[in-house]
C-alpha atoms as a PDB file:
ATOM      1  CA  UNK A   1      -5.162 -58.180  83.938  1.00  0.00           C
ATOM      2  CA  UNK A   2      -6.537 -54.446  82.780  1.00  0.00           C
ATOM      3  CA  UNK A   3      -8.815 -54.121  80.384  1.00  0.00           C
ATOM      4  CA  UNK A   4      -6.610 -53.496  77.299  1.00  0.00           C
ATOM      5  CA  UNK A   5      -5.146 -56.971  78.146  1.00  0.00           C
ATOM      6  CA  UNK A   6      -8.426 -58.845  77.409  1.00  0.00           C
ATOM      7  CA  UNK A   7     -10.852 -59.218  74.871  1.00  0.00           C
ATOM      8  CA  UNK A   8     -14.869 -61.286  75.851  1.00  0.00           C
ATOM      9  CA  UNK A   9     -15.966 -62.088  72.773  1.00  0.00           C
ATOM     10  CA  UNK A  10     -19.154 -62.332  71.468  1.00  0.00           C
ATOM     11  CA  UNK A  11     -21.281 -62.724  68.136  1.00  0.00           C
ATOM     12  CA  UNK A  12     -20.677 -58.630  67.444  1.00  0.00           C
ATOM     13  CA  UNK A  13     -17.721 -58.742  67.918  1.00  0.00           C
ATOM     14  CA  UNK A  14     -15.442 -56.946  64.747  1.00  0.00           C
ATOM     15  CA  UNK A  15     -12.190 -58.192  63.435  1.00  0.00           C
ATOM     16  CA  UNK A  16     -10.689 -55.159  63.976  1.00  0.00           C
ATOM     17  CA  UNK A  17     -11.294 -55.222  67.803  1.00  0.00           C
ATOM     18  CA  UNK A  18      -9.438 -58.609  67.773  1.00  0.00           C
ATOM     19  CA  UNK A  19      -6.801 -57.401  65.349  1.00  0.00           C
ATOM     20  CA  UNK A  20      -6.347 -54.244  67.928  1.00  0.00           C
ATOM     21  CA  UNK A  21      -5.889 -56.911  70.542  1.00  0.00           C
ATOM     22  CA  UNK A  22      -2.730 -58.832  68.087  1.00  0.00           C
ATOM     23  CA  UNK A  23      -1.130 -55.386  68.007  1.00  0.00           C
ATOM     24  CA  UNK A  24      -1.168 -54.799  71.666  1.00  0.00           C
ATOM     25  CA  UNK A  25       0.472 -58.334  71.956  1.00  0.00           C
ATOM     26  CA  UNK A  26       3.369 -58.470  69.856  1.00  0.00           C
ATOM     27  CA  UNK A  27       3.884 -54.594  70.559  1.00  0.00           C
ATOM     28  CA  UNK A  28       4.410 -55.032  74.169  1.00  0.00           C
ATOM     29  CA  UNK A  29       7.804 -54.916  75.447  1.00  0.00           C
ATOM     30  CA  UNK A  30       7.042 -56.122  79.229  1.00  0.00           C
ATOM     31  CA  UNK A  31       6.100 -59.842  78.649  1.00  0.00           C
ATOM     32  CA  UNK A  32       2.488 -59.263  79.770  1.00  0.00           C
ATOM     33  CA  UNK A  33      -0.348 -61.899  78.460  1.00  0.00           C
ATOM     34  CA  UNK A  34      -2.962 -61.121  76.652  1.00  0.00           C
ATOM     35  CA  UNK A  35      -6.243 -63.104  76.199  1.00  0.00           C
ATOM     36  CA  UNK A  36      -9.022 -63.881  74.317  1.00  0.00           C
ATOM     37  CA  UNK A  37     -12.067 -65.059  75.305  1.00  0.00           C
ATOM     38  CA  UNK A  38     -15.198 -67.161  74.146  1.00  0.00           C
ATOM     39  CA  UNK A  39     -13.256 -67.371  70.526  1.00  0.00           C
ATOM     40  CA  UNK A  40     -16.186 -69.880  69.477  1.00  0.00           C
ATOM     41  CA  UNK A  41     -18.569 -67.183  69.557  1.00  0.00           C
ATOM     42  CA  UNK A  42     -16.678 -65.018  66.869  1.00  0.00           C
ATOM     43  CA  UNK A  43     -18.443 -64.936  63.457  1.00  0.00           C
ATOM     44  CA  UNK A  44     -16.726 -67.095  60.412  1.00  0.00           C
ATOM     45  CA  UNK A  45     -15.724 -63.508  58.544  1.00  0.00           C
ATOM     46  CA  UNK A  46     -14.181 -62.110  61.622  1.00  0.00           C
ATOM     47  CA  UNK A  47     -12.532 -65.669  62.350  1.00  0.00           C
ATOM     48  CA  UNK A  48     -10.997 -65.738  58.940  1.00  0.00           C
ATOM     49  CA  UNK A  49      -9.821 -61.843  59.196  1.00  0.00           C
ATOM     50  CA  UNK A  50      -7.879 -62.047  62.677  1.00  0.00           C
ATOM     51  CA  UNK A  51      -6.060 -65.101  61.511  1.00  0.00           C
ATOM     52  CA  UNK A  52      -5.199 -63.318  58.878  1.00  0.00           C
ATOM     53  CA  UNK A  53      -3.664 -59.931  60.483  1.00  0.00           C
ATOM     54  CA  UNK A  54      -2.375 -62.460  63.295  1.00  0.00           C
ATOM     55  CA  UNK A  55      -0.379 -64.053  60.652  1.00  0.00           C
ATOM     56  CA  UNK A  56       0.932 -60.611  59.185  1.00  0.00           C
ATOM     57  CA  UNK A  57       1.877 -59.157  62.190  1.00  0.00           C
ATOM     58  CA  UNK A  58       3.665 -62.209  63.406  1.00  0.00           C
ATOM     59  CA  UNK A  59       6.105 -62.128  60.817  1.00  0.00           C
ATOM     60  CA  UNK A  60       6.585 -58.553  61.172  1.00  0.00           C
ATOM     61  CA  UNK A  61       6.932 -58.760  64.954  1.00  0.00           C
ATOM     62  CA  UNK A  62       8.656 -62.477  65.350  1.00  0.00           C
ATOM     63  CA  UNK A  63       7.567 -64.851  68.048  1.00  0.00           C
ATOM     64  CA  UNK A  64       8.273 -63.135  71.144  1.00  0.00           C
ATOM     65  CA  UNK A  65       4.640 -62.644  72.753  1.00  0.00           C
ATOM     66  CA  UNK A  66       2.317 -64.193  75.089  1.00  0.00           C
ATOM     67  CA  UNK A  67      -1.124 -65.023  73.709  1.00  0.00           C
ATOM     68  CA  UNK A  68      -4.022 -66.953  75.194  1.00  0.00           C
ATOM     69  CA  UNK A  69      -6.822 -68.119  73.179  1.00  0.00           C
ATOM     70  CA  UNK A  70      -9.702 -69.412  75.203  1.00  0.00           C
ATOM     71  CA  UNK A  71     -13.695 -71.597  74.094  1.00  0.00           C
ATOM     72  CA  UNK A  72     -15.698 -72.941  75.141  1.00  0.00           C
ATOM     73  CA  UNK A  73     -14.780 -77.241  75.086  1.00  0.00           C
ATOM     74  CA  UNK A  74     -18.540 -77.945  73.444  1.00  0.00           C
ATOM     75  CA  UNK A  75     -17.924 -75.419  70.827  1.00  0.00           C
ATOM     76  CA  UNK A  76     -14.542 -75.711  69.483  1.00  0.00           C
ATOM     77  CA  UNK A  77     -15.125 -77.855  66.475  1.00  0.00           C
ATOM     78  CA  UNK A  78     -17.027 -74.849  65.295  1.00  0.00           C
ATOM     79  CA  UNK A  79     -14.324 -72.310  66.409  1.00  0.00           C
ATOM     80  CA  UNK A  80     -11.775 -71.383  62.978  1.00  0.00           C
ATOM     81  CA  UNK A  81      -9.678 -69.980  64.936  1.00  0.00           C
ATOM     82  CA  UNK A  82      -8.864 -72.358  67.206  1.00  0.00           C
ATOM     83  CA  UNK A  83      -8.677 -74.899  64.572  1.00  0.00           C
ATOM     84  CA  UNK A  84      -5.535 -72.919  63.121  1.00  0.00           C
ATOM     85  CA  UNK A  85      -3.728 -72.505  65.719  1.00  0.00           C
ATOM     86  CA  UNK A  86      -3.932 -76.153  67.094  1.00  0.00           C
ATOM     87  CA  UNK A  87      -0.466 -76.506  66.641  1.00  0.00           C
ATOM     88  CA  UNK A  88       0.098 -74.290  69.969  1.00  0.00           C
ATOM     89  CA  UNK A  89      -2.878 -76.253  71.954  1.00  0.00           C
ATOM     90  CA  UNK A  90      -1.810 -76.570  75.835  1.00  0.00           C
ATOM     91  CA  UNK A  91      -3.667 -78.987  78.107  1.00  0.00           C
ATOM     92  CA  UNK A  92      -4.779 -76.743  81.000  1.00  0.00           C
ATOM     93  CA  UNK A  93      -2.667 -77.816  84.358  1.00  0.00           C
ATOM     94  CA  UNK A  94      -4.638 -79.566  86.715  1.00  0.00           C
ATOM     95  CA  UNK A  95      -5.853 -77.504  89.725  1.00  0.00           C
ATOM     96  CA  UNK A  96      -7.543 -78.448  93.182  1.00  0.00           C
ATOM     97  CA  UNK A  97     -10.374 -76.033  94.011  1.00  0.00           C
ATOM     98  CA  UNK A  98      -9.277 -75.079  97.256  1.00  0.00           C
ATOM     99  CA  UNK A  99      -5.832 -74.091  95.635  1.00  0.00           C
ATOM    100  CA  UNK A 100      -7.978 -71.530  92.968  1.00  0.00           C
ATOM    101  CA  UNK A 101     -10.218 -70.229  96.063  1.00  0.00           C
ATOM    102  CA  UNK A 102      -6.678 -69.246  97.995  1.00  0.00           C
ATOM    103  CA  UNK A 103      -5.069 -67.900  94.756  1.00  0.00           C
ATOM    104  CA  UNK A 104      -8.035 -65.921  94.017  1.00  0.00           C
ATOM    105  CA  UNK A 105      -8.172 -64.518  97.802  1.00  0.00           C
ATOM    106  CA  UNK A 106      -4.509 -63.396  97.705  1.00  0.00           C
ATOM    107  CA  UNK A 107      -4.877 -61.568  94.981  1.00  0.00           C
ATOM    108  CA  UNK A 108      -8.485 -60.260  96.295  1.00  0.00           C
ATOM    109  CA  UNK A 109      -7.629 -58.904  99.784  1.00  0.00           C
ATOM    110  CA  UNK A 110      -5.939 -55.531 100.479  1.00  0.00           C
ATOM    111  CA  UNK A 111      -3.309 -54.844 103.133  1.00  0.00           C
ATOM    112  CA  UNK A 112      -4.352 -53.701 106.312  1.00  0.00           C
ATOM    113  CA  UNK A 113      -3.772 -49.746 106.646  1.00  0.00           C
ATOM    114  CA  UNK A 114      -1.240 -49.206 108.701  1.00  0.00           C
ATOM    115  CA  UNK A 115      -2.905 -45.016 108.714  1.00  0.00           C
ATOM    116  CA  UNK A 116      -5.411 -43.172 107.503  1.00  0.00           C
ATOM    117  CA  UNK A 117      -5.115 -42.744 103.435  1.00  0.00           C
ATOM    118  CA  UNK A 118      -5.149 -39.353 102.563  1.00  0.00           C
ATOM    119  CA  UNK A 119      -6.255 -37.801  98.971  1.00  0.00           C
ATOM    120  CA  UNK A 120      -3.979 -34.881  97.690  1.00  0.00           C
ATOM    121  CA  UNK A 121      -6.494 -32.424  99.100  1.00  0.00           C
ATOM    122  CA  UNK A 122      -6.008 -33.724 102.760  1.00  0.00           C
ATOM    123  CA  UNK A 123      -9.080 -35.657 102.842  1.00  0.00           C
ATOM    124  CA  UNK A 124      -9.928 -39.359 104.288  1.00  0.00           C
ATOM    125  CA  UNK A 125     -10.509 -42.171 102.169  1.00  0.00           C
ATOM    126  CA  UNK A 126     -10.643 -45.973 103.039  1.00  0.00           C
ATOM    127  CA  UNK A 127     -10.824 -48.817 100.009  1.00  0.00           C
ATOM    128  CA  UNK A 128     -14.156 -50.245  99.527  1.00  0.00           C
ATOM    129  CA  UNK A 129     -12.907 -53.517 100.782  1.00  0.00           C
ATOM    130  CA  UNK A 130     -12.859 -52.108 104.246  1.00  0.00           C
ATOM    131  CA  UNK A 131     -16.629 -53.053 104.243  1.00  0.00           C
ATOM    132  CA  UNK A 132     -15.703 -56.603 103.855  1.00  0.00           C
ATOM    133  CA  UNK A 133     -15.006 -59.027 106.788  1.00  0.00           C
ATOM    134  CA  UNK A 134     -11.999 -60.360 105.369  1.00  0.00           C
ATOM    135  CA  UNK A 135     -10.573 -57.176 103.509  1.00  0.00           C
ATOM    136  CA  UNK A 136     -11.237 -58.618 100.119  1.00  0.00           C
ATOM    137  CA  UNK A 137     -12.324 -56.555  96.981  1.00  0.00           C
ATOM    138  CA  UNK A 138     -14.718 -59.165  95.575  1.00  0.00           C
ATOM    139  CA  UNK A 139     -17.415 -60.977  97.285  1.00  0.00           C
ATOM    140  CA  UNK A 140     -19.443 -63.696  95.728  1.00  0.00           C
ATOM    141  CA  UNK A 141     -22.772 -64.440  97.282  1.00  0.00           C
ATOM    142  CA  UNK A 142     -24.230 -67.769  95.829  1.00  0.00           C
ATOM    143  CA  UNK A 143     -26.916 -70.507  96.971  1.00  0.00           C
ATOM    144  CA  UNK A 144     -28.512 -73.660  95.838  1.00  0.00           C
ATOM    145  CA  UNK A 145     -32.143 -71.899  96.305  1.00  0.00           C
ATOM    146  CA  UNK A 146     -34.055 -68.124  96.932  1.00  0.00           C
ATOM    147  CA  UNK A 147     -34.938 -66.907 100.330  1.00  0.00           C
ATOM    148  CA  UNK A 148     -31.664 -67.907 102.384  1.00  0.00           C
ATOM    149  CA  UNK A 149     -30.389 -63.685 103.135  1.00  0.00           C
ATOM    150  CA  UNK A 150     -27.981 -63.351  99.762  1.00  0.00           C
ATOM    151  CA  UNK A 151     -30.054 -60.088  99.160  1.00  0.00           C
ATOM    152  CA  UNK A 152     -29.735 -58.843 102.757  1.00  0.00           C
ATOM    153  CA  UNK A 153     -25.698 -59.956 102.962  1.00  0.00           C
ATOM    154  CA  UNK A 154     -25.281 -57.255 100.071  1.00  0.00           C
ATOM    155  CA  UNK A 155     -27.889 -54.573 101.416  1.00  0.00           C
ATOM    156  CA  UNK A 156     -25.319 -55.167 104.938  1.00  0.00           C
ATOM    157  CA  UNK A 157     -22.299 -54.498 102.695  1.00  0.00           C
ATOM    158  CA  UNK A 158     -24.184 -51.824 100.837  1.00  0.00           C
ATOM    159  CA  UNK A 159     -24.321 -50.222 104.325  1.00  0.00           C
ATOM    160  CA  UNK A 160     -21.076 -50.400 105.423  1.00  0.00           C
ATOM    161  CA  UNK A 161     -19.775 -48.729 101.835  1.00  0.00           C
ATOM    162  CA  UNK A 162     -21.653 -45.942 102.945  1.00  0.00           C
ATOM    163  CA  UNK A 163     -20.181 -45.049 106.154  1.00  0.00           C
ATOM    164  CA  UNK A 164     -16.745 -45.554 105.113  1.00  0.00           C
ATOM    165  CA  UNK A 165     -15.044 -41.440 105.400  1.00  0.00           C
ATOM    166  CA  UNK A 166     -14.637 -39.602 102.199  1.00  0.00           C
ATOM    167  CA  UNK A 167     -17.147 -42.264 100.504  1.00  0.00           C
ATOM    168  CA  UNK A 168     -19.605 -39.026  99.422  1.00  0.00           C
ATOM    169  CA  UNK A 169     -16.259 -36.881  97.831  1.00  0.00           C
ATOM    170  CA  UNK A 170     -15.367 -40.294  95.756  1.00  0.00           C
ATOM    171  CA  UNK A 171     -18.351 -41.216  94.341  1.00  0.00           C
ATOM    172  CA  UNK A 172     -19.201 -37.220  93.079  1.00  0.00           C
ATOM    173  CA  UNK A 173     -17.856 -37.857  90.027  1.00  0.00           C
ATOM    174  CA  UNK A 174     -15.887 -35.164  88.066  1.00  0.00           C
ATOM    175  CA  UNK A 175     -19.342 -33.763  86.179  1.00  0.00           C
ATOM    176  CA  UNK A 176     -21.385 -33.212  88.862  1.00  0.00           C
ATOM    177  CA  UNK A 177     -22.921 -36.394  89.109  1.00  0.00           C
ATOM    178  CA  UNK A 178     -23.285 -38.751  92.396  1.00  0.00           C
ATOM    179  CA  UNK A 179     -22.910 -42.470  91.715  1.00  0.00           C
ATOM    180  CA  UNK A 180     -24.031 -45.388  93.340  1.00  0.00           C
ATOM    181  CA  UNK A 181     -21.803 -48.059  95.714  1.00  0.00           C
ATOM    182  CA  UNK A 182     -24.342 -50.538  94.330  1.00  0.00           C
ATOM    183  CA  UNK A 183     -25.213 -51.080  90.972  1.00  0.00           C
ATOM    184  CA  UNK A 184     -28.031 -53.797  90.249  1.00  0.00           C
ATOM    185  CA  UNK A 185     -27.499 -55.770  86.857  1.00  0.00           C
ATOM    186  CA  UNK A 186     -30.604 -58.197  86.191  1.00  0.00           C
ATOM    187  CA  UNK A 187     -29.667 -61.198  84.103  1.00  0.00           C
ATOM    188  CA  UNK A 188     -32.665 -63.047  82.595  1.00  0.00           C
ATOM    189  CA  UNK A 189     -33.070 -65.653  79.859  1.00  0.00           C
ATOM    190  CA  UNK A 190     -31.003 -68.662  79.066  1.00  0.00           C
ATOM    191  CA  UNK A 191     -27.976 -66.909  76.878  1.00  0.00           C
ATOM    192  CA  UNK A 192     -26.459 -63.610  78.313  1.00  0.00           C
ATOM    193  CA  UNK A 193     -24.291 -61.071  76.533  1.00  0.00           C
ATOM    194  CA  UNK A 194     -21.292 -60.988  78.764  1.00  0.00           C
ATOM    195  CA  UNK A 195     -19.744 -57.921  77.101  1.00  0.00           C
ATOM    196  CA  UNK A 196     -23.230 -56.018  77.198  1.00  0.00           C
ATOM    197  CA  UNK A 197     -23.157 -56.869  81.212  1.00  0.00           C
ATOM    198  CA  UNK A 198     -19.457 -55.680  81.874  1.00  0.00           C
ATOM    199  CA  UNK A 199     -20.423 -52.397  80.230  1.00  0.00           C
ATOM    200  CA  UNK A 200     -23.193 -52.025  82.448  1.00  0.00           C
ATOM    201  CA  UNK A 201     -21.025 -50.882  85.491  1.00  0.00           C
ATOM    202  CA  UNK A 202     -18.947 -48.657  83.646  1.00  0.00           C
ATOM    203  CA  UNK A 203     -21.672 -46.235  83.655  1.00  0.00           C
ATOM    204  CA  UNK A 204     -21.559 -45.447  87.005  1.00  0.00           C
ATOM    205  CA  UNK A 205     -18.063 -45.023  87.339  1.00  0.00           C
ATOM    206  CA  UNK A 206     -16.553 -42.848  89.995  1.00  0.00           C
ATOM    207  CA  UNK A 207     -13.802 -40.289  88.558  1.00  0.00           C
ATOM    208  CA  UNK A 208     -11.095 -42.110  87.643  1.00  0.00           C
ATOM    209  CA  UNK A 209      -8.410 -40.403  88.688  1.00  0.00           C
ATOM    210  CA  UNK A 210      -9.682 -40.212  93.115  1.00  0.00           C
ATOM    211  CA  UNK A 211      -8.491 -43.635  94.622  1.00  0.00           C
ATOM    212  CA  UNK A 212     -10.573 -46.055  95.707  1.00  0.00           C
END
C-alpha cells in the first residue's frame, strides 16, 4: 500500500485527515483498499465526526469501496467507531507464521538484474537491496537480549549501501543536500507515537524522482 492508502492513527489525529481518507475510498475507481489504523486511539469528537462524513459520503458514493478499519482487541470497547460499524465486523482468517514470513519475503525481495540499471543520464545505479544477502528490501534484526552483533549486522549492511555504484549521485538530493543510507530513530519510554516515528525518515529523503 502507498501512503495515501493508509492512515496510523493516533490521539492528534483530526477528523478531517480521516474524512480525507473516506474520500479517497469511495472516489477510487481501481478497487484498491484503504485502511485505518489504531482507530481506538482517535479522540471521541473526531470519532463522532468521521462517522458522520463516512455516512454522507456513502450515500452519495453507494457501496462500492474497500475499507479496513483496524484496533487494537484491548481497546475496542472504547473505540466509537468501531462500535458503529459492527455490523461489517470480519473475523481475521487464520494464518500460520511461516505462511506470513514467506508472504512478506515475496513481496520484500527484488528480481535479480539481469544488467546494469541505468539512470536517464547514463549513470549506474543498483537497488539498496543489493546489500542484502537475500535481495530483500527490509531486514529485521531482533533478539531476546543486548550484546549478541544486531548493531554490527546493520553497521555491515550500512557498508555495503555505500559501495553500491551511483549510491553518492542518489542520495545528493535535489537541494544540495547529501543524505544518509542510515537513519537512527531512538524509541524510549513505554508508549511511542507511531506517526511521529514514520515521519522521522522522511526527512532524509533522497530526491524522489532518481530510482532507488
Amino acid at each position: 500500500p502507498t501512503a495515501s492508502e493508509v492512515l496510523v492513527c493516533s490521539p492528534h489525529t483530526t477528523a478531517e485527515e480521516v474524512s480525507l481518507l473516506w474520500r479517497r475510498a469511495l472516489g477510487d475507481k481501481s478497487c484498491r483498499v484503504y485502511c485505518v489504523v489504531n482507530a481506538d486511539q482517535l479522540d471521541y469528537s473526531v470519532n463522532a465526526q468521521a462517522m458522520k462524513d463516512l455516512r454522507n459520503f456513502e450515500r452519495d458514493a453507494g457501496n462500492k469501496f474497500r475499507l479496513v478499519i483496524v484496533c487494537s482487541q484491548q481497546n475496542e470497547d472504547r473505540a466509537w467507531m468501531i462500535s458503529a460499524l459492527d455490523q461489517y465486523r470480519v473475523v481475521p482468517t487464520p494464518c500460520l507464521q511461516q505462511e506470513l514470513r514467506r508472504y512478506l519475503f515475496d513481496r520484500f525481495t527484488t528480481l535479480p538484474l539481469q544488467q546494469p540499471a541505468r539512470r536517464p543520464d547514463g549513470s549506474v545505479w543498483q537497488p539498496a537491496a543489493e546489500g542484502d544477502e537475500k535481495k530483500s528490501c527490509v531486514r529485521l534484526v531482533t533478539s531476546e537480549r543486548p550484546g549478541v552483533g544486531k548493531s554490527l549486522f546493520v553497521q555491515r549492511v550500512e557498508e555495503k549501501l555505500n559501495k553500491l555504484p551511483g549510491n553518492e549521485s542518489i542520495l545528493l538530493r535535489s537541494d544540495s543536500v547529501s543524505t544518509s543510507v542510515r537513519v537512527s530513530v531512538p524509541v524510549q519510554g513505554r508508549s511511542v507515537d507511531v506517526t511521529a516515528v514514520l515521519d522521522i525518515p522522511l526527512e532524509y529523503s533522497p530526491d524522489p524522482n532518481k530510482p532507488l
